[in-house]
Protein backbone atom coordinates (compact mmCIF):
# COMPACT_ATOMS: atom_id res chain seq x y z
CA UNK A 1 0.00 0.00 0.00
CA UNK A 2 1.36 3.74 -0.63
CA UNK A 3 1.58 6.00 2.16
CA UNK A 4 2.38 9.55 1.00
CA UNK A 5 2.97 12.65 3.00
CA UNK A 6 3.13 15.85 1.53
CA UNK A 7 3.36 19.61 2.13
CA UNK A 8 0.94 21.58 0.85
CA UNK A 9 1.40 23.49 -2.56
CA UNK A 10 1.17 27.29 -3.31
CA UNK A 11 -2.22 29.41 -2.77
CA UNK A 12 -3.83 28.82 -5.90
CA UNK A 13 -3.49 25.23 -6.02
CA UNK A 14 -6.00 25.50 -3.51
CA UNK A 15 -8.57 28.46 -4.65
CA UNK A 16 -11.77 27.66 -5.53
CA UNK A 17 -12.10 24.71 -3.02
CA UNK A 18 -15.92 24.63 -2.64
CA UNK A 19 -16.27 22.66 0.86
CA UNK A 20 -19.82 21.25 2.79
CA UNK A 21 -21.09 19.38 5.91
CA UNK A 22 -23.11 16.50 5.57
CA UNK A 23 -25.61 16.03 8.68
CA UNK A 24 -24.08 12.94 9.66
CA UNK A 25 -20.62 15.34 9.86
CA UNK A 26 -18.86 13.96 7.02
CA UNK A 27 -16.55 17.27 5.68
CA UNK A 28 -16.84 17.15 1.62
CA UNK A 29 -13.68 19.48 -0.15
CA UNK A 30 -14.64 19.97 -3.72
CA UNK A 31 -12.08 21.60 -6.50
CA UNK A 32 -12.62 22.07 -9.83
CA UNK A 33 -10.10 20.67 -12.51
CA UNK A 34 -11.21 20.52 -15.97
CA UNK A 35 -7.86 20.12 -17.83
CA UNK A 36 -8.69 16.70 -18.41
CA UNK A 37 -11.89 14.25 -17.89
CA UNK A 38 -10.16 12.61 -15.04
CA UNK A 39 -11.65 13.08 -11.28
CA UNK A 40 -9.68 11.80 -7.78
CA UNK A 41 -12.22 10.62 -4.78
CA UNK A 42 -10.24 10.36 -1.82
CA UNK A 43 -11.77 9.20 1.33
CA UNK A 44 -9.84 10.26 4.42
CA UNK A 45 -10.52 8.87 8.15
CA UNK A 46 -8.75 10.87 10.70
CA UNK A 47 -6.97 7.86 12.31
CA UNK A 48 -3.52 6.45 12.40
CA UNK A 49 -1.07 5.22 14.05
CA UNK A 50 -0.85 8.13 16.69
CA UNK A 51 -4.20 6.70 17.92
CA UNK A 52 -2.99 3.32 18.54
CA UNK A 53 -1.48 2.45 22.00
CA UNK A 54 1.17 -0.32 22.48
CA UNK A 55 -0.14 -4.22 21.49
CA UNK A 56 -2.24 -2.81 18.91
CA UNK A 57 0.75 -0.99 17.04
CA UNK A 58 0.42 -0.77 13.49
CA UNK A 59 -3.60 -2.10 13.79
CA UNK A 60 -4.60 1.15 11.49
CA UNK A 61 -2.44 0.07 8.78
CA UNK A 62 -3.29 -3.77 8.91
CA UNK A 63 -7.18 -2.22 8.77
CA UNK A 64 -6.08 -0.75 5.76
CA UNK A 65 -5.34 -3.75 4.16
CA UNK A 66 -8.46 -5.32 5.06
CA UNK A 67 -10.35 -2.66 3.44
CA UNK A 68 -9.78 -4.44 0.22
CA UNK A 69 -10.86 -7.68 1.12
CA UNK A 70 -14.98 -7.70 0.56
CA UNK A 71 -18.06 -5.69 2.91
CA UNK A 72 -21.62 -6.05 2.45
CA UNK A 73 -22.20 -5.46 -1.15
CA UNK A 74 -18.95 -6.60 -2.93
CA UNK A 75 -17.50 -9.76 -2.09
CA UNK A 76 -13.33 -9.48 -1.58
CA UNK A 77 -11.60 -8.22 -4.49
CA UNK A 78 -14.48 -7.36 -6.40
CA UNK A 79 -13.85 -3.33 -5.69
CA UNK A 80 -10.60 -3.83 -7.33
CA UNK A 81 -11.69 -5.26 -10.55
CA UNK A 82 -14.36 -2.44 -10.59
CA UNK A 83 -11.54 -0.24 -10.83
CA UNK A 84 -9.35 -1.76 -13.20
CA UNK A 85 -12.70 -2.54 -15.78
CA UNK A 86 -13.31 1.06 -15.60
CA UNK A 87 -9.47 2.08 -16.70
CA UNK A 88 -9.55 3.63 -13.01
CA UNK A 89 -6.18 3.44 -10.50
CA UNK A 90 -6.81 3.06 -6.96
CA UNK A 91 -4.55 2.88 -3.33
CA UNK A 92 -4.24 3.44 -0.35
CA UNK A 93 -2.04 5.18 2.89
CA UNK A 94 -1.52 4.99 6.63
CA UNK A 95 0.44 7.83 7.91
CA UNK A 96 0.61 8.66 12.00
CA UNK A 97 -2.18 10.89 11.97
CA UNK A 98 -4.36 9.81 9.37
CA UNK A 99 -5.96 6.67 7.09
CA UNK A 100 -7.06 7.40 3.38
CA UNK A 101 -8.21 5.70 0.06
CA UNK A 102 -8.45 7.03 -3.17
CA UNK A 103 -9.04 6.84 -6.79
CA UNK A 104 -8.27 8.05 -10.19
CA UNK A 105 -11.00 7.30 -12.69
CA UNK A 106 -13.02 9.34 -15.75
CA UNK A 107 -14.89 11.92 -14.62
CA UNK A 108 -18.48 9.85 -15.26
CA UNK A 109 -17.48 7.07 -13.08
CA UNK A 110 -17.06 9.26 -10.01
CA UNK A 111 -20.35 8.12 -8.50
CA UNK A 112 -19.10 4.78 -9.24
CA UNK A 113 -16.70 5.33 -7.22
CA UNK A 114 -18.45 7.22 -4.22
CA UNK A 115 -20.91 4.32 -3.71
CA UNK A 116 -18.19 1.93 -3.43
CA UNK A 117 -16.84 4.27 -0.85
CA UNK A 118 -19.72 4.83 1.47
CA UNK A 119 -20.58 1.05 1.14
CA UNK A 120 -17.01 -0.05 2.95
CA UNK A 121 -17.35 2.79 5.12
CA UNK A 122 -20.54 1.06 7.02
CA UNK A 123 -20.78 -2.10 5.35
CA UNK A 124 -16.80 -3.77 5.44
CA UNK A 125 -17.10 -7.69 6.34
CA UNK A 126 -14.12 -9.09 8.14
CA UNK A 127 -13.58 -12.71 8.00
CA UNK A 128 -11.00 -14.80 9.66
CA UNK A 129 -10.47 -16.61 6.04
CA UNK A 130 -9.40 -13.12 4.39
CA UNK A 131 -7.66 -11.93 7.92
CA UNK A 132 -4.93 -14.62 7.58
CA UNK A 133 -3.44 -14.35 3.92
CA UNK A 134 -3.60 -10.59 4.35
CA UNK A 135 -1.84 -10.32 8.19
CA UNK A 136 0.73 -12.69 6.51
CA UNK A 137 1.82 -10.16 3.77
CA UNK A 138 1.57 -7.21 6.59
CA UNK A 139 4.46 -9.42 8.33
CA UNK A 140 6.62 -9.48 4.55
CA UNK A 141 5.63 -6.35 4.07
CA UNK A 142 7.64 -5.55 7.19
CA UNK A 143 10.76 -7.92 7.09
CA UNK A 144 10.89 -6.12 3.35
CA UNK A 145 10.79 -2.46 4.19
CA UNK A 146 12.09 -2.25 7.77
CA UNK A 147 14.36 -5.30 9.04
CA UNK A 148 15.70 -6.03 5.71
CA UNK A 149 16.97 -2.28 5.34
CA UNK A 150 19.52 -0.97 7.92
CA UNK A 151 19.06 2.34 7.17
CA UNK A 152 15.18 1.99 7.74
CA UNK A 153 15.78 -0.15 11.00
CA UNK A 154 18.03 2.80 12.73
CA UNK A 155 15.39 5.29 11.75
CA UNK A 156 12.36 3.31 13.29
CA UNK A 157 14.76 2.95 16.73
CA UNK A 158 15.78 6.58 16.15
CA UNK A 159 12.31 7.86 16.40
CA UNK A 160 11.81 5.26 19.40
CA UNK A 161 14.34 6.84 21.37
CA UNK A 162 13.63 10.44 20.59
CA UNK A 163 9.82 9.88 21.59
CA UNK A 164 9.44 8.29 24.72
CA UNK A 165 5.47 8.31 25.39
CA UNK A 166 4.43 10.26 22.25
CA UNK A 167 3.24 7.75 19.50
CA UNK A 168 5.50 9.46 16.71
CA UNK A 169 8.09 6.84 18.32
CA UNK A 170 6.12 4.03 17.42
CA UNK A 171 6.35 2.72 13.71
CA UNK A 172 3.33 3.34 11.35
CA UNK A 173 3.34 -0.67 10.31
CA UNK A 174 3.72 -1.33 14.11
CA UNK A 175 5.98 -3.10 16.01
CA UNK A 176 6.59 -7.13 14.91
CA UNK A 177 5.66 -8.45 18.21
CA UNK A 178 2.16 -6.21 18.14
CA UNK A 179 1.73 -7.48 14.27
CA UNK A 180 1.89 -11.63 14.81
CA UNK A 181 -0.78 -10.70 17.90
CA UNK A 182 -3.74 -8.69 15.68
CA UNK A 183 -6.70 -10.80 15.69
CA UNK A 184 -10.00 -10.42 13.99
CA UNK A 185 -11.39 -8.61 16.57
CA UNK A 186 -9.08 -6.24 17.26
CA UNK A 187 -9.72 -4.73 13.55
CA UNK A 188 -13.44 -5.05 14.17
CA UNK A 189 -13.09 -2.72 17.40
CA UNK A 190 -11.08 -0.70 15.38
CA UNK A 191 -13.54 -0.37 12.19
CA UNK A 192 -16.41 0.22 14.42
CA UNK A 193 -14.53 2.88 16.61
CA UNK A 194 -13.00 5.11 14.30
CA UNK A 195 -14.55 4.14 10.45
CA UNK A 196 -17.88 6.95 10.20
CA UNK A 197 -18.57 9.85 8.82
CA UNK A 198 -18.12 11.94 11.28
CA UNK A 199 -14.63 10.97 10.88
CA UNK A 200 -13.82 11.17 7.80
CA UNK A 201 -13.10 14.11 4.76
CA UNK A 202 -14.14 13.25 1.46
CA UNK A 203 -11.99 15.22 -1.17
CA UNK A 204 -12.93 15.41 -4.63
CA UNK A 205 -10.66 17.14 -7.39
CA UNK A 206 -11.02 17.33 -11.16
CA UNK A 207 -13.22 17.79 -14.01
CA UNK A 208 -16.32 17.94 -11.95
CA UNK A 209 -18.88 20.11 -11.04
CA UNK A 210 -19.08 20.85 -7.18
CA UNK A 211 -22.72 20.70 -6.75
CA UNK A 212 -23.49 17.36 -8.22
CA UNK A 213 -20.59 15.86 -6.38
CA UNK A 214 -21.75 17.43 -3.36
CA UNK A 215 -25.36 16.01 -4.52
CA UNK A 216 -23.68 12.55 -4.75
CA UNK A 217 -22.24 12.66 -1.58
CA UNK A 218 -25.88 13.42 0.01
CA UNK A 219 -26.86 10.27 -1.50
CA UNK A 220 -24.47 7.70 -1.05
CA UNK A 221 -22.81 8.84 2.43
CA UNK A 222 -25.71 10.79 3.79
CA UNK A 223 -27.72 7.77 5.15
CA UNK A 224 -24.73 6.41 6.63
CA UNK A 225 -25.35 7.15 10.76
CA UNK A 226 -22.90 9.21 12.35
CA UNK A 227 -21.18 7.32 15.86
CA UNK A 228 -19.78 8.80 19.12
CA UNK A 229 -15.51 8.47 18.49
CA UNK A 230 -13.17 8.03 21.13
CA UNK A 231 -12.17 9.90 23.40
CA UNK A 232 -8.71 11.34 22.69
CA UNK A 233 -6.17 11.88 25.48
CA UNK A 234 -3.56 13.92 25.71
CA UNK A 235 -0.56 12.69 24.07
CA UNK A 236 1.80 15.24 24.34
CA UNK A 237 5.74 14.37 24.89
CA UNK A 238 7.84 14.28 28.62
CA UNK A 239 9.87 17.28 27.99
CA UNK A 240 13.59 16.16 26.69
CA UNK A 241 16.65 16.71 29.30
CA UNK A 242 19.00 16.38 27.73
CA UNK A 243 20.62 14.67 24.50
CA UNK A 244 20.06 10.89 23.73
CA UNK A 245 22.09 8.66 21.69
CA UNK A 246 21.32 5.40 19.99
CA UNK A 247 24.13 2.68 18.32
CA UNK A 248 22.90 0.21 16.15
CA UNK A 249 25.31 -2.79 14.73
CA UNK A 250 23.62 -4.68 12.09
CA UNK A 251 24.90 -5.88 8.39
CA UNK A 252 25.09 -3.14 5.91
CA UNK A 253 26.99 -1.59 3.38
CA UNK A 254 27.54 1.89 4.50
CA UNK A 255 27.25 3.56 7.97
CA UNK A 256 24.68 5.76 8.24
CA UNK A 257 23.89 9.18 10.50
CA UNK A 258 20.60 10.33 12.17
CA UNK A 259 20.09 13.49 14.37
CA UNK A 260 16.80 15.03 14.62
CA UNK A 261 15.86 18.26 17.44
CA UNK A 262 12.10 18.13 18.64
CA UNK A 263 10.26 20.98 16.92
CA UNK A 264 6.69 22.49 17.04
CA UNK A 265 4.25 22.46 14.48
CA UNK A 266 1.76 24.45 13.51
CA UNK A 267 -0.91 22.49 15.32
CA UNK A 268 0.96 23.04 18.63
CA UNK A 269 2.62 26.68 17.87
CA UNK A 270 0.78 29.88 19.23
CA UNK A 271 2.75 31.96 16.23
CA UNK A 272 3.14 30.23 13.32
CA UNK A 273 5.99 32.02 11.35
CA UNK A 274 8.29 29.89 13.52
CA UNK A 275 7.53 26.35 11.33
CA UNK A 276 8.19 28.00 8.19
CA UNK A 277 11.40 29.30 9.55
CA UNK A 278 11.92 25.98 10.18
CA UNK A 279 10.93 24.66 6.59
CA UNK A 280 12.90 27.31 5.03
CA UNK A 281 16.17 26.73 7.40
CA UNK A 282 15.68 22.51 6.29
CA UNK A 283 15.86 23.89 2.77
CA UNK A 284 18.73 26.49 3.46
CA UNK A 285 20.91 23.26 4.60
CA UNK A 286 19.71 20.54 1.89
CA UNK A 287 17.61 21.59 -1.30
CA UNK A 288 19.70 21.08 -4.25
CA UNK A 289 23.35 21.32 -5.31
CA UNK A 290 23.47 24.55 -4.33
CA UNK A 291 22.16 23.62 -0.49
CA UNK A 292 25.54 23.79 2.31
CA UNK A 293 25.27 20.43 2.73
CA UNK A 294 25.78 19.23 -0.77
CA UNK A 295 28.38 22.34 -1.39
CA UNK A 296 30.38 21.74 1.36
CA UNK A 297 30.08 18.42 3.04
CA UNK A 298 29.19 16.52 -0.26
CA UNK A 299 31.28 18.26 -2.45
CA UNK A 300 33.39 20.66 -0.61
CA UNK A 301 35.14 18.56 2.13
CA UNK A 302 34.26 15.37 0.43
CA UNK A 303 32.89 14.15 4.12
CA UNK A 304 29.74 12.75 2.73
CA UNK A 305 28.42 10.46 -0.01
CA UNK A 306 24.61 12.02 0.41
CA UNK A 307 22.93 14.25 2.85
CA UNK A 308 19.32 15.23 3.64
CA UNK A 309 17.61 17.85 5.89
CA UNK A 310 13.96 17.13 6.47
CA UNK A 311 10.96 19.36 8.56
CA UNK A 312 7.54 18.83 8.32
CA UNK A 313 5.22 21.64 9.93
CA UNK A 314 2.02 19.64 9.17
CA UNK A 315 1.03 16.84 11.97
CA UNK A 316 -1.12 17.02 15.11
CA UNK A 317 1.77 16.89 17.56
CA UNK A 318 5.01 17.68 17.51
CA UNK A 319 7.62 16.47 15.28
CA UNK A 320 11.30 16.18 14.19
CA UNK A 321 13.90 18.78 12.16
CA UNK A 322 16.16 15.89 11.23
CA UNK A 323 19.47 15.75 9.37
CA UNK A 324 21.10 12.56 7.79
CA UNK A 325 24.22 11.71 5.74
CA UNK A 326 25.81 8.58 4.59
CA UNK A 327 29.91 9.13 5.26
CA UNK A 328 32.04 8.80 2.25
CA UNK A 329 34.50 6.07 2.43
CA UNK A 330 37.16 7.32 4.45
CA UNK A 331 35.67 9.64 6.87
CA UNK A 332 34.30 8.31 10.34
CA UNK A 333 30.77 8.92 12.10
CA UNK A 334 32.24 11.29 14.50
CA UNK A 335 34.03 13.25 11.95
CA UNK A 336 30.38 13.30 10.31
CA UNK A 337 28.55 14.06 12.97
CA UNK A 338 31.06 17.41 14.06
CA UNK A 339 30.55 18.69 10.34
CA UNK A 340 26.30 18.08 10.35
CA UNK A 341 26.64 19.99 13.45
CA UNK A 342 29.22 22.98 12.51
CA UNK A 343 26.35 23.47 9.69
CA UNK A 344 23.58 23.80 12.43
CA UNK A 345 25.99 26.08 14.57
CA UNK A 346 26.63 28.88 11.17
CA UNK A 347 22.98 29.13 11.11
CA UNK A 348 23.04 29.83 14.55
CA UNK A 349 25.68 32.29 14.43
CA UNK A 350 25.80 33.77 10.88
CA UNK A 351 22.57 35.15 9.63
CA UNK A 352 21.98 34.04 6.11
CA UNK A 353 22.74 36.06 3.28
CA UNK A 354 19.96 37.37 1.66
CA UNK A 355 21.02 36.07 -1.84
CA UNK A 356 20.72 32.50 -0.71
CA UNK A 357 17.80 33.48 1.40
CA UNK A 358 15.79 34.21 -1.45
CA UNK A 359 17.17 31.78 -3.36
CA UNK A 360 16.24 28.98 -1.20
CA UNK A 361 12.58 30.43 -0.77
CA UNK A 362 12.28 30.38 -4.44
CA UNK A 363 13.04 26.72 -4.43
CA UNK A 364 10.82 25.36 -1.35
CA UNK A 365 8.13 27.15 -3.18
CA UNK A 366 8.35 25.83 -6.81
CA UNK A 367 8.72 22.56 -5.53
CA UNK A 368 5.50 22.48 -4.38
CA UNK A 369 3.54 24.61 -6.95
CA UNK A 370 5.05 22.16 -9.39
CA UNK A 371 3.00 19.43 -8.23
CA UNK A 372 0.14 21.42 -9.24
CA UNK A 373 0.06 19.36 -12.81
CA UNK A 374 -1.57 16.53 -10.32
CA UNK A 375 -4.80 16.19 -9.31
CA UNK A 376 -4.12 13.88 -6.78
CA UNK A 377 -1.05 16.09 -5.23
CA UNK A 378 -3.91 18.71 -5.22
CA UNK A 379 -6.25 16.27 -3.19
CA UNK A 380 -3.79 15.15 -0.74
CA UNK A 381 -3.05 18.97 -0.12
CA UNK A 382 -6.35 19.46 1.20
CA UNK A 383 -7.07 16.63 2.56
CA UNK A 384 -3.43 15.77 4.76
CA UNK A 385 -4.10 19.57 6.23
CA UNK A 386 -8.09 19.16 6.54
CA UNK A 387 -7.20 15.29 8.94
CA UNK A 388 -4.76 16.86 10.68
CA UNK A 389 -6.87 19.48 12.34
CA UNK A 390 -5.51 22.80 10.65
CA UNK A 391 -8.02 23.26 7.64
CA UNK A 392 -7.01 23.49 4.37
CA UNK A 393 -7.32 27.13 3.99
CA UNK A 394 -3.83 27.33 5.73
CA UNK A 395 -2.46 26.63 1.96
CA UNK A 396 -3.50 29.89 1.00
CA UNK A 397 -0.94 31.29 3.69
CA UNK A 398 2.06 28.79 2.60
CA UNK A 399 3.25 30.82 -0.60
CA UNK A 400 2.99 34.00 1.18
CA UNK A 401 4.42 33.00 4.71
CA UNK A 402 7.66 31.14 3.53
CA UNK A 403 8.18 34.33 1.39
CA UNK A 404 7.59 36.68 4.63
CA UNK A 405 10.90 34.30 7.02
CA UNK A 406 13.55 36.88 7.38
CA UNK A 407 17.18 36.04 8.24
CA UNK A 408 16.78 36.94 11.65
CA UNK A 409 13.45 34.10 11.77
CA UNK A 410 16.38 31.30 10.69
CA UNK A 411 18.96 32.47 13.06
CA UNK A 412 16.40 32.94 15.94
CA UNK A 413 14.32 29.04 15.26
CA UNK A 414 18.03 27.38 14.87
CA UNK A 415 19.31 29.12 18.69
CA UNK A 416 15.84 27.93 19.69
CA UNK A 417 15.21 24.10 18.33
CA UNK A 418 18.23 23.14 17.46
CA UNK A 419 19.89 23.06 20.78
CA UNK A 420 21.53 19.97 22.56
CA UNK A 421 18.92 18.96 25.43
CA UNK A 422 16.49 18.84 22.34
CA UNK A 423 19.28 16.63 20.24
CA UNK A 424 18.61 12.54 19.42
CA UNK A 425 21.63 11.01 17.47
CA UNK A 426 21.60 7.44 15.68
CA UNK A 427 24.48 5.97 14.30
CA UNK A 428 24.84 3.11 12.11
CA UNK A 429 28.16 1.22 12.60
CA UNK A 430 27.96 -1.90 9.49
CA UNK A 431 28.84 -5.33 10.24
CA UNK A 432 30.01 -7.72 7.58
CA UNK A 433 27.19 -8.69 5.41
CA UNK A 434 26.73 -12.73 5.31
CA UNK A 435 29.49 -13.22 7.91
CA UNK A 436 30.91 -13.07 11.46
CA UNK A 437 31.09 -10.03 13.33
């Protein structure tokens, strides 16, 4: 299954979003694309992994799966061959804070898919005789992506160490212990507790008209009854004391470099300019061959093979600014790790030039407006920012907030954030591959 994250695009990706309330509570986002005779129908339940609580890890994801396999109306696999014999693509993603399925299809099969929708959003049938085949390629689908990749498996014990009660540190596919324990009725608690309307965001983009998809929506996911959810508690991280440290020694290739500072978001910020300092100072160190990293670490000193400088602003709680780097052959982690953070202390120190200032703005924002060409991209815009709690009229702001960070916002959210007693490191030290340590 895909799971996708991204940051929304520029304002006017996002005008002309037409949005409504159904009684039940299900939020319909509506945006009109008529480049093409092609529609997206996303379905978006605002439930992940940050819900879950430990021996149930991963449960949202495995539900996921499950989704696929038959409900009321269409026995298992039948959905997906609707699809396909309508020239249609379909998927779907987990991420922490949210669940979502969608589809790409001609425009005149959008009610199609909407009824298909609604029916697996009341009607799914779990059975022990689908549960099995499907919880067995959830455990592949692990080994494959996690303990089979040493890079993957420091990251997953990297956020584990940074987080120690928040349920970022806990891995979206769950833990493997968790995963061989799911039964049938754990996903059936799940379905019922989190799986209605007034959970969910239904986003529509493409060559549609707003009212009759709103119309449509009336009909097929109107009579669906809306359900008491949860109750959510408080989730919020034991404040950090001081830096943490993690050494892993499995077989690779090539040792590898986390370190990652706990940030706010905008969910949990009372002034937001502070995450876009934050996305802009990400792309100041690594966005492009012009970014410090790749000039003088990659290139310049020759310390590293590849580098990367990551900050989301966009997630209920808080996050991660994280920086990584594979060493180049002859240099050593700690050499690695005292150049990664001699980059973190110029920002601190130096503000940036307004050259590269602009420079850098110029090139967070066109990498998102680019994605405008996509429908989907367009979907998942508004409907990653609608789950997550902020709305997506905040992508109106993006465009002009990233454009409004000064040099003084960088220098002041680095001497901030990016201080020690906020600091996880993870280190990858290889052992020989196939042999003896």
């Amino acid at each position: 299954m895909l799971c996708l994250m991204l940051a929304p695009l520029g304002s006017s990706a996002s005008s002309g979003v037409v949005e409504h309330r159904l009684d039940n509570g299900l939020t319909v986002l509506v945006q009109v694309d008529d480049r093409a005779p092609v529609v997206t129908s996303q379905v978006w339940y605002r439930v992940g992994s940050v819900d879950e609580h430990s021996g149930i890890t991963g449960i949202s994801h495995m539900l996921e799966h499950m989704m696929f396999k038959g409900s009321e109306e269409y026995p298992a696999g039948e959905f997906s061959r609707i699809v396909s014999r309508l020239g249609g693509q379909e998927n779907a993603f987990t991420g922490p804070d949210y669940t979502g399925y969608f589809q790409v299809i001609g425009s005149e099969h959008l009610e199609t898919m909407m009824a298909m929708e609604a029916e697996r959003m009341h009607g799914l049938r779990l059975t022990e005789e689908e549960f099995q085949p499907e919880w067995r390629v959830v455990v592949e689908e692990r080994r494959l992506r996690t303990e089979d990749r040493p890079n993957s498996l420091l990251r997953e014990q990297f956020y584990a160490t940074a987080f120690l009660n928040q349920p970022y540190g806990d891995p979206v596919i769950g833990w493997m212990t968790d995963i061989e324990a799911y039964t049938l009725e754990d996903l059936q608690e799940w379905y019922d507790a989190w799986y209605t309307p007034n959970n969910a965001v239904l986003v529509v983009v493409g060559d549609v008209e707003p009212d009759a998809v709103i119309a449509a929506a009336e009909r097929h996911f109107g009579p669906i009854p809306a359900r008491e959810l949860p109750a959510r508690k408080p989730r919020a991280e034991t404040p950090q004391r001081g830096e943490r440290r993690i050494a892993m020694r499995v077989p690779a290739e090539l040792p590898y470099l986390m370190m990652g500072w706990k940030t706010p978001v905008l969910m949990t910020l009372d002034d937001p300019s502070d995450a876009y300092a934050l996305i802009v100072a990400a792309g100041i160190l690594d966005s492009g061959d012009a970014s410090r990293f790749s000039r003088r670490l990659v290139r310049g000193h020759e310390l590293a093979n590849s580098t990367s400088a990551r900050y989301s602003a966009f997630s209920r709680l808080d996050s991660l600014f994280t920086v990584a780097a594979v060493p180049a052959s002859d240099t050593d982690l700690q050499t690695l790790e005292h150049a990664l953070l001699e980059e973190i202390k110029r920002l601190k120190d130096e503000p940036v030039e307004t050259t590269e200032l602009k420079r850098v703005q110029a090139r967070v924002i066109a990498s998102e407006i680019f994605q405008r060409d996509s429908i989907r991209a367009q979907a998942f815009e508004l409907g990653m920012l609608e789950t997550v709690g902020l709305g997506w009229h905040v992508s109106e702001e993006y465009v002009e907030r990233i454009r409004a960070v000064t040099p003084e916002d960088v220098q002041r959210v680095a001497r901030e954030y990016l201080v020690p007693d906020r600091l996880t490191i993870g280190e990858l030290h290889p052992l020989p591959i196939g042999g003896e340590a």
